[in-house]
PDB file of N, CA and C in Angstrom:
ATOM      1  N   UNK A   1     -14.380  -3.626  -0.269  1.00  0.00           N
ATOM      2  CA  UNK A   1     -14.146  -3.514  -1.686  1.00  0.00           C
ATOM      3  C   UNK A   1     -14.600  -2.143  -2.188  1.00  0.00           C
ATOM      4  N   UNK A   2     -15.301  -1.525  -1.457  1.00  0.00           N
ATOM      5  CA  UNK A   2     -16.070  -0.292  -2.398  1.00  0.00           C
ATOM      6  C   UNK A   2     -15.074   0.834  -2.055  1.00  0.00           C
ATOM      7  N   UNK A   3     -14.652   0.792  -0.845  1.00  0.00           N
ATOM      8  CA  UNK A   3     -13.513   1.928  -0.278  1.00  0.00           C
ATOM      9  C   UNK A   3     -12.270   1.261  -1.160  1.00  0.00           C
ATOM     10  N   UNK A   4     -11.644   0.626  -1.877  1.00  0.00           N
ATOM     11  CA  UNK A   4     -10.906   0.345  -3.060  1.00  0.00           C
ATOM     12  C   UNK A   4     -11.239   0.964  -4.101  1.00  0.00           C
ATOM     13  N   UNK A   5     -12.411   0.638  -4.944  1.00  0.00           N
ATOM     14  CA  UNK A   5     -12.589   1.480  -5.708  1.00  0.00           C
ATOM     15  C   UNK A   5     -13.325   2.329  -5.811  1.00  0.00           C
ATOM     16  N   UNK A   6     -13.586   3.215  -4.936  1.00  0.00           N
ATOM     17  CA  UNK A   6     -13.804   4.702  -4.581  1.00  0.00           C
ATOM     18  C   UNK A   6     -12.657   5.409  -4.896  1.00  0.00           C
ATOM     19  N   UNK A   7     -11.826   4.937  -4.465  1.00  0.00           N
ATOM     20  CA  UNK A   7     -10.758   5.720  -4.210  1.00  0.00           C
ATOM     21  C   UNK A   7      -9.396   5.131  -5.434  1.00  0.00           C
ATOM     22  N   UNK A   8     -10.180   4.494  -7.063  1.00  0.00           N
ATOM     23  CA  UNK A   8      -8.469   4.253  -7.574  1.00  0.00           C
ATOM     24  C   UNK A   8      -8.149   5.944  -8.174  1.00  0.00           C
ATOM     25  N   UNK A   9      -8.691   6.791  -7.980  1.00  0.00           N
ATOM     26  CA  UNK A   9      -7.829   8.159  -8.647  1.00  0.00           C
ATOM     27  C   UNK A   9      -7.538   9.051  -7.304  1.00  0.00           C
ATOM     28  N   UNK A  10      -7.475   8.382  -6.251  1.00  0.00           N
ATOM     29  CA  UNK A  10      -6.816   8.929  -5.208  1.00  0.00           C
ATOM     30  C   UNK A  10      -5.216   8.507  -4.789  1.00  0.00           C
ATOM     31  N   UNK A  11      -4.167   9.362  -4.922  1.00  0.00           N
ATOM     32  CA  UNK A  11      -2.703   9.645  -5.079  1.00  0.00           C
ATOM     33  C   UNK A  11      -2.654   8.450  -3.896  1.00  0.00           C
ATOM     34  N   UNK A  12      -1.443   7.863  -4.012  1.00  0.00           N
ATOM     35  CA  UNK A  12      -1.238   6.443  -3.150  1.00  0.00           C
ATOM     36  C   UNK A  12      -0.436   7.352  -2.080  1.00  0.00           C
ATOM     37  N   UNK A  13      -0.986   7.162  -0.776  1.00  0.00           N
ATOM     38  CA  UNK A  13      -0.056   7.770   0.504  1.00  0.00           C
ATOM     39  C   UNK A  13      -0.256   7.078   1.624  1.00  0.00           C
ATOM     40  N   UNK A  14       0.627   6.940   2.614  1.00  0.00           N
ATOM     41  CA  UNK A  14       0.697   6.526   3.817  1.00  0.00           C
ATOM     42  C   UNK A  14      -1.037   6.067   4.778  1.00  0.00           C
ATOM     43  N   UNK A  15      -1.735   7.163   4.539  1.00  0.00           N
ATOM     44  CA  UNK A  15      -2.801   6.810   4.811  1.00  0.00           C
ATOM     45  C   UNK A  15      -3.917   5.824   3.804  1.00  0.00           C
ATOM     46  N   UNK A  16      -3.695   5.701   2.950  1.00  0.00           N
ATOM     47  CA  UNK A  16      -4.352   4.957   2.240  1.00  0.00           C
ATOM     48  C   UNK A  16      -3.679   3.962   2.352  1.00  0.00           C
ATOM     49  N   UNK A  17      -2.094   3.680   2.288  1.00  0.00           N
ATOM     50  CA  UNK A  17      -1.887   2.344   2.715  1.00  0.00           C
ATOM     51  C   UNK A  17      -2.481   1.236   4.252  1.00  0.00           C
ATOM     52  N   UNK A  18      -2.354   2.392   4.714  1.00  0.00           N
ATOM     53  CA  UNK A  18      -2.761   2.256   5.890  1.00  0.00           C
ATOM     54  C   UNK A  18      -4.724   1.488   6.022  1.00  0.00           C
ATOM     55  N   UNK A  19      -5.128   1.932   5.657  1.00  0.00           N
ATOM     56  CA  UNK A  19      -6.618   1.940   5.448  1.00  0.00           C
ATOM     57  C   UNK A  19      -6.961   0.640   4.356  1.00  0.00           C
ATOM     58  N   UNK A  20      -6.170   0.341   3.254  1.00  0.00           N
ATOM     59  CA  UNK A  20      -5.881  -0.757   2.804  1.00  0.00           C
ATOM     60  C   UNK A  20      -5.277  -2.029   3.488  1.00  0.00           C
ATOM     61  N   UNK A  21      -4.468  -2.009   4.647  1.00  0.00           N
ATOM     62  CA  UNK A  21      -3.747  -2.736   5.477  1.00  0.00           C
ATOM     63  C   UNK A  21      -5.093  -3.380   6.159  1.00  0.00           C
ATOM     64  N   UNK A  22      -5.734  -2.054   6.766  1.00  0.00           N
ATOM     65  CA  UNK A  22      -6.583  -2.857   7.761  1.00  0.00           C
ATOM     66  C   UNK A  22      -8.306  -3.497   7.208  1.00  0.00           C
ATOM     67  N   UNK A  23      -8.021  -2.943   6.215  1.00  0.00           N
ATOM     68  CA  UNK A  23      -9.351  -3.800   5.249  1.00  0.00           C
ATOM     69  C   UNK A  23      -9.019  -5.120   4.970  1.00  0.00           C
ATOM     70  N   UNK A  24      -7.581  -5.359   4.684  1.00  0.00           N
ATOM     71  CA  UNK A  24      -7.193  -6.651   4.080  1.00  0.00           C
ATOM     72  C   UNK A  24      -7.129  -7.260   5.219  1.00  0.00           C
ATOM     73  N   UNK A  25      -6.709  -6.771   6.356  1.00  0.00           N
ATOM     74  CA  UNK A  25      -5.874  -8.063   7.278  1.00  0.00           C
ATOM     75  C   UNK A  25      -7.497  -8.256   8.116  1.00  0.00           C
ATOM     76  N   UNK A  26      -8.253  -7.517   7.971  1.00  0.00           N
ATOM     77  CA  UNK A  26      -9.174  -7.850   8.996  1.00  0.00           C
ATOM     78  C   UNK A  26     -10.039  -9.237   8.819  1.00  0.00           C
ATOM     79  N   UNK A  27      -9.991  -9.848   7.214  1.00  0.00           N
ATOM     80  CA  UNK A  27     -10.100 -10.903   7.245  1.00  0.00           C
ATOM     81  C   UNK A  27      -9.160 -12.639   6.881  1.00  0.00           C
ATOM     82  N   UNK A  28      -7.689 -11.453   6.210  1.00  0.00           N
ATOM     83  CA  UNK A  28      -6.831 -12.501   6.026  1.00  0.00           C
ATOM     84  C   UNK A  28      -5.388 -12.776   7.072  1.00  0.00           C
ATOM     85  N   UNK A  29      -5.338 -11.672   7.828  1.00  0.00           N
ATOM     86  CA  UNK A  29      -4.000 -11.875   8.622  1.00  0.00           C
ATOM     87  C   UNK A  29      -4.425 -12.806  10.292  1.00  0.00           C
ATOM     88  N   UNK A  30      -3.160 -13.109  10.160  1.00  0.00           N
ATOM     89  CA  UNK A  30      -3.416 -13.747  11.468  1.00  0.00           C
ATOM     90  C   UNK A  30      -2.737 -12.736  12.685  1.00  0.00           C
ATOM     91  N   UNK A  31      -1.840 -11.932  12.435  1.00  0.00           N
ATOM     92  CA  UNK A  31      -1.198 -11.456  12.788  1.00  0.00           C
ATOM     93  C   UNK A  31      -1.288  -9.697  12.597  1.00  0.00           C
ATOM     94  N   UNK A  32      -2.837  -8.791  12.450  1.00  0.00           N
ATOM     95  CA  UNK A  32      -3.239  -8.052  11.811  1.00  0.00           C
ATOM     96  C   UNK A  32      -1.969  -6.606  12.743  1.00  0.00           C
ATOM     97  N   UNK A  33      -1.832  -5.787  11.935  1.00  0.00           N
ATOM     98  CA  UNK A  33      -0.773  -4.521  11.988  1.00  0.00           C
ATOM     99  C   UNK A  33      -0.089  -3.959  11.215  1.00  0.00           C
ATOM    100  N   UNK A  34       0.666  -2.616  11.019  1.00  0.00           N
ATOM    101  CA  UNK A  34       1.184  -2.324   9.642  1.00  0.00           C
ATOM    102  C   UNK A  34       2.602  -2.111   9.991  1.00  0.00           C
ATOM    103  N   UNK A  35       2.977  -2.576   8.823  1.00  0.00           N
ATOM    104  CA  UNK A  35       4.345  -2.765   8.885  1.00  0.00           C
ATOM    105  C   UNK A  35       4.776  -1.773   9.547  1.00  0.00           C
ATOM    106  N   UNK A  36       6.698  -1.713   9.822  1.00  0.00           N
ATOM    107  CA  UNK A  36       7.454  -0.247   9.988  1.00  0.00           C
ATOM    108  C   UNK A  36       7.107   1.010   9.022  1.00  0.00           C
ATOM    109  N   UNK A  37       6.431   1.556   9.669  1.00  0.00           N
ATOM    110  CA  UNK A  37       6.045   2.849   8.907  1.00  0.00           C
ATOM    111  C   UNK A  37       6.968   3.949   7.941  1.00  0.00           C
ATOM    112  N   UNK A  38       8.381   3.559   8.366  1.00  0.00           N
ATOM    113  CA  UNK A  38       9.335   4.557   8.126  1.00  0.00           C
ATOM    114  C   UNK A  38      10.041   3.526   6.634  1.00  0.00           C
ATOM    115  N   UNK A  39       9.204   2.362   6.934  1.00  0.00           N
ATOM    116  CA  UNK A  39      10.016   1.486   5.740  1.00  0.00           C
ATOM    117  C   UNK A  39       9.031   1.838   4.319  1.00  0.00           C
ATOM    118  N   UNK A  40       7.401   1.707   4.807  1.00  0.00           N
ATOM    119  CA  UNK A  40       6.545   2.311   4.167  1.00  0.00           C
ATOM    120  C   UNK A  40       6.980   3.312   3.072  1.00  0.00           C
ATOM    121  N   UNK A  41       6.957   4.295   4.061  1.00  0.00           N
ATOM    122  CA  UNK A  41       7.029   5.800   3.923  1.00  0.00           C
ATOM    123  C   UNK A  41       8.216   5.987   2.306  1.00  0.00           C
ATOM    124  N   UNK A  42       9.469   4.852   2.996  1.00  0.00           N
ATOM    125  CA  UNK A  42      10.602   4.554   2.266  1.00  0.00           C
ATOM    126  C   UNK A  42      10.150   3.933   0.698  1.00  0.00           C
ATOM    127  N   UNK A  43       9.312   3.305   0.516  1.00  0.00           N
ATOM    128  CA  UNK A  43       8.819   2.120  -0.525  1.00  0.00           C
ATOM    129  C   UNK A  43       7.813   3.704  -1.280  1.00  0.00           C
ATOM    130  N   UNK A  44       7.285   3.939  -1.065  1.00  0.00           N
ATOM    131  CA  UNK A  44       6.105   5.160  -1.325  1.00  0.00           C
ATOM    132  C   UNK A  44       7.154   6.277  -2.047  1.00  0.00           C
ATOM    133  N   UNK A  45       7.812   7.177  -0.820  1.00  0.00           N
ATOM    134  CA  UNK A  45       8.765   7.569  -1.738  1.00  0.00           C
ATOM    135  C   UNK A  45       9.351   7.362  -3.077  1.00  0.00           C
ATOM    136  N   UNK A  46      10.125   6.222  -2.926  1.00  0.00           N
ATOM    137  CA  UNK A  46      10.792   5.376  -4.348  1.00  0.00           C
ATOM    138  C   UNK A  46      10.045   5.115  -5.500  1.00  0.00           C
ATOM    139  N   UNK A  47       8.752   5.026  -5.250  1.00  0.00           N
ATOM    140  CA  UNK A  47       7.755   4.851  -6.313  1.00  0.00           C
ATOM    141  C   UNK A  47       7.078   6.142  -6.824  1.00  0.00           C
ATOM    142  N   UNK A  48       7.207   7.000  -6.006  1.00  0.00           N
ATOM    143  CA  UNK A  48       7.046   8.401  -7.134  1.00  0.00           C
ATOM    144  C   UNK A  48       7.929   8.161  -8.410  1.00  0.00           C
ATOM    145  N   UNK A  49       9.014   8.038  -8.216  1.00  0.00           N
ATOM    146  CA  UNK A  49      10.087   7.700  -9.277  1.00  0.00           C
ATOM    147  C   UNK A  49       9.776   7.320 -10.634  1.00  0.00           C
ATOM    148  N   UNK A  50       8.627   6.655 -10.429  1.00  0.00           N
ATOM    149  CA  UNK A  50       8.561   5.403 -11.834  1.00  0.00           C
ATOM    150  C   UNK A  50       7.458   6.348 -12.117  1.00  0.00           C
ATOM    151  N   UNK A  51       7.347   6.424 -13.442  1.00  0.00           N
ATOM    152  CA  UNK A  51       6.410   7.228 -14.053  1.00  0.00           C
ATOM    153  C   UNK A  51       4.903   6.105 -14.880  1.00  0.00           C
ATOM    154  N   UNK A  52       5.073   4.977 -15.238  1.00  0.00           N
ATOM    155  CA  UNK A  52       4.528   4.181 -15.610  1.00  0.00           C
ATOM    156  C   UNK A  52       3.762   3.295 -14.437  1.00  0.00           C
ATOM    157  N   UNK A  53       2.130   3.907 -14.623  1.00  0.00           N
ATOM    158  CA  UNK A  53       1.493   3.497 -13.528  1.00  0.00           C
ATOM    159  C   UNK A  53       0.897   2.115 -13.316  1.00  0.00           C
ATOM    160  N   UNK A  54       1.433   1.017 -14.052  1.00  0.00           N
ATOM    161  CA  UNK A  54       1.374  -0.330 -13.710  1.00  0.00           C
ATOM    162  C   UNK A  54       2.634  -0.907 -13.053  1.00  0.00           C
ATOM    163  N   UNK A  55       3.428  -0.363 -13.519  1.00  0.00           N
ATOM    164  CA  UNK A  55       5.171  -0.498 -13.034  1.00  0.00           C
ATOM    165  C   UNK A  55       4.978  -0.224 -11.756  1.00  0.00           C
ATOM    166  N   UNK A  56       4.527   0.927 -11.320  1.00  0.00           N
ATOM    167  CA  UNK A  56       4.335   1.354  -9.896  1.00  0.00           C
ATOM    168  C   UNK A  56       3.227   1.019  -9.132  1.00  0.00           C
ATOM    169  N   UNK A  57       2.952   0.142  -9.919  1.00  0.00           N
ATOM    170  CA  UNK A  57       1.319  -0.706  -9.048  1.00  0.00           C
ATOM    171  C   UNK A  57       2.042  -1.707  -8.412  1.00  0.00           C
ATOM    172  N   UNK A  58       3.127  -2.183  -9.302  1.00  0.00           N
ATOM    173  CA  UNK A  58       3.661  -3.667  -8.742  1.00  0.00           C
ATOM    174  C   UNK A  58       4.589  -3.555  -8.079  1.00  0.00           C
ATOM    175  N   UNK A  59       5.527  -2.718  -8.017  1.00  0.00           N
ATOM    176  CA  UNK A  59       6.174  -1.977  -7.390  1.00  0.00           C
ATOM    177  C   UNK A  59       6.081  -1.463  -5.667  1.00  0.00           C
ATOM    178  N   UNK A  60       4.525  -1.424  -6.092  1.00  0.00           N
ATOM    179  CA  UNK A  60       4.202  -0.878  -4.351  1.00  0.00           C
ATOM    180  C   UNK A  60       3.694  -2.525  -3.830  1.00  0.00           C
ATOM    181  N   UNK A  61       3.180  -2.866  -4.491  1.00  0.00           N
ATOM    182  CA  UNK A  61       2.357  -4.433  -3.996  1.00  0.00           C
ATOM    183  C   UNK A  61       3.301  -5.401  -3.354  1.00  0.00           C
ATOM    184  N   UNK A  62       4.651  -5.605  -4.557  1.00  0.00           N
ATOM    185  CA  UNK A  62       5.603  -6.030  -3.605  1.00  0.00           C
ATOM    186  C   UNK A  62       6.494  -6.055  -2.953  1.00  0.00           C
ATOM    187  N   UNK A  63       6.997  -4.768  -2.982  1.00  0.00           N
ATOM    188  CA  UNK A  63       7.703  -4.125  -1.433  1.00  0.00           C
ATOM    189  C   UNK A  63       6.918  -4.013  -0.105  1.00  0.00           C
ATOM    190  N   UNK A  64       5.440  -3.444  -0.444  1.00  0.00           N
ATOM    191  CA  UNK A  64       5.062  -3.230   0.719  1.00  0.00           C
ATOM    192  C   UNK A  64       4.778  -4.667   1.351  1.00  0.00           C
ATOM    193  N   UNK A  65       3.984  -5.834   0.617  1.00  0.00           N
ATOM    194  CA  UNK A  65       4.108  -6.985   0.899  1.00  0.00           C
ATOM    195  C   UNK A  65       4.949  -7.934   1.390  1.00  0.00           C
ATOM    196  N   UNK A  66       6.238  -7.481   1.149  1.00  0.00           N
ATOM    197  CA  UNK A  66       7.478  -7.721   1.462  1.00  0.00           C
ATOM    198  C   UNK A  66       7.759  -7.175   3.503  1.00  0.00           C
ATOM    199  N   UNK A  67       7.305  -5.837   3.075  1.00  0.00           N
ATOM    200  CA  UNK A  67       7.662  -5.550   4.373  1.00  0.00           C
ATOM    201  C   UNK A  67       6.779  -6.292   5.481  1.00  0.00           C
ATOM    202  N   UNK A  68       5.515  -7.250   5.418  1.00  0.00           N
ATOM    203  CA  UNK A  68       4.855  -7.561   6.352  1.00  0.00           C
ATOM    204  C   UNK A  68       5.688  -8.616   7.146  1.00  0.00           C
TER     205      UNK A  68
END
């Protein structure tokens, strides 16, 4: 939890998803790993787009969630 919010004014990127992936799954996945990276990468992209930073909170939560 503290490496979460350490880091909410740090720009959302591949590595932070990443680092978020394995904080979460280490106690909820059964199946712990990160998605296709290139689908990632794809979802991240698209969300520069949206300028409204709750829009793009939810935005990333459930695509990337999607991709697991």
């Amino acid at each position: 939890m503290q490496f979460m919010l350490s880091n909410l004014d740090r720009p959302v990127d591949l590595d932070l998803v990443k680092e978020y992936n394995r904080i979460v799954c280490e106690s909820l996945c059964d199946k712990p790993g990160m998605p296709a990276i290139g689908k990632i990468e794809e979802v991240l992209q698209l969300a520069k787009e949206i300028d409204h930073p709750i829009k793009q909170g939810f935005y990333l939560f459930g695509h990337i969630a999607r991709e697991r």
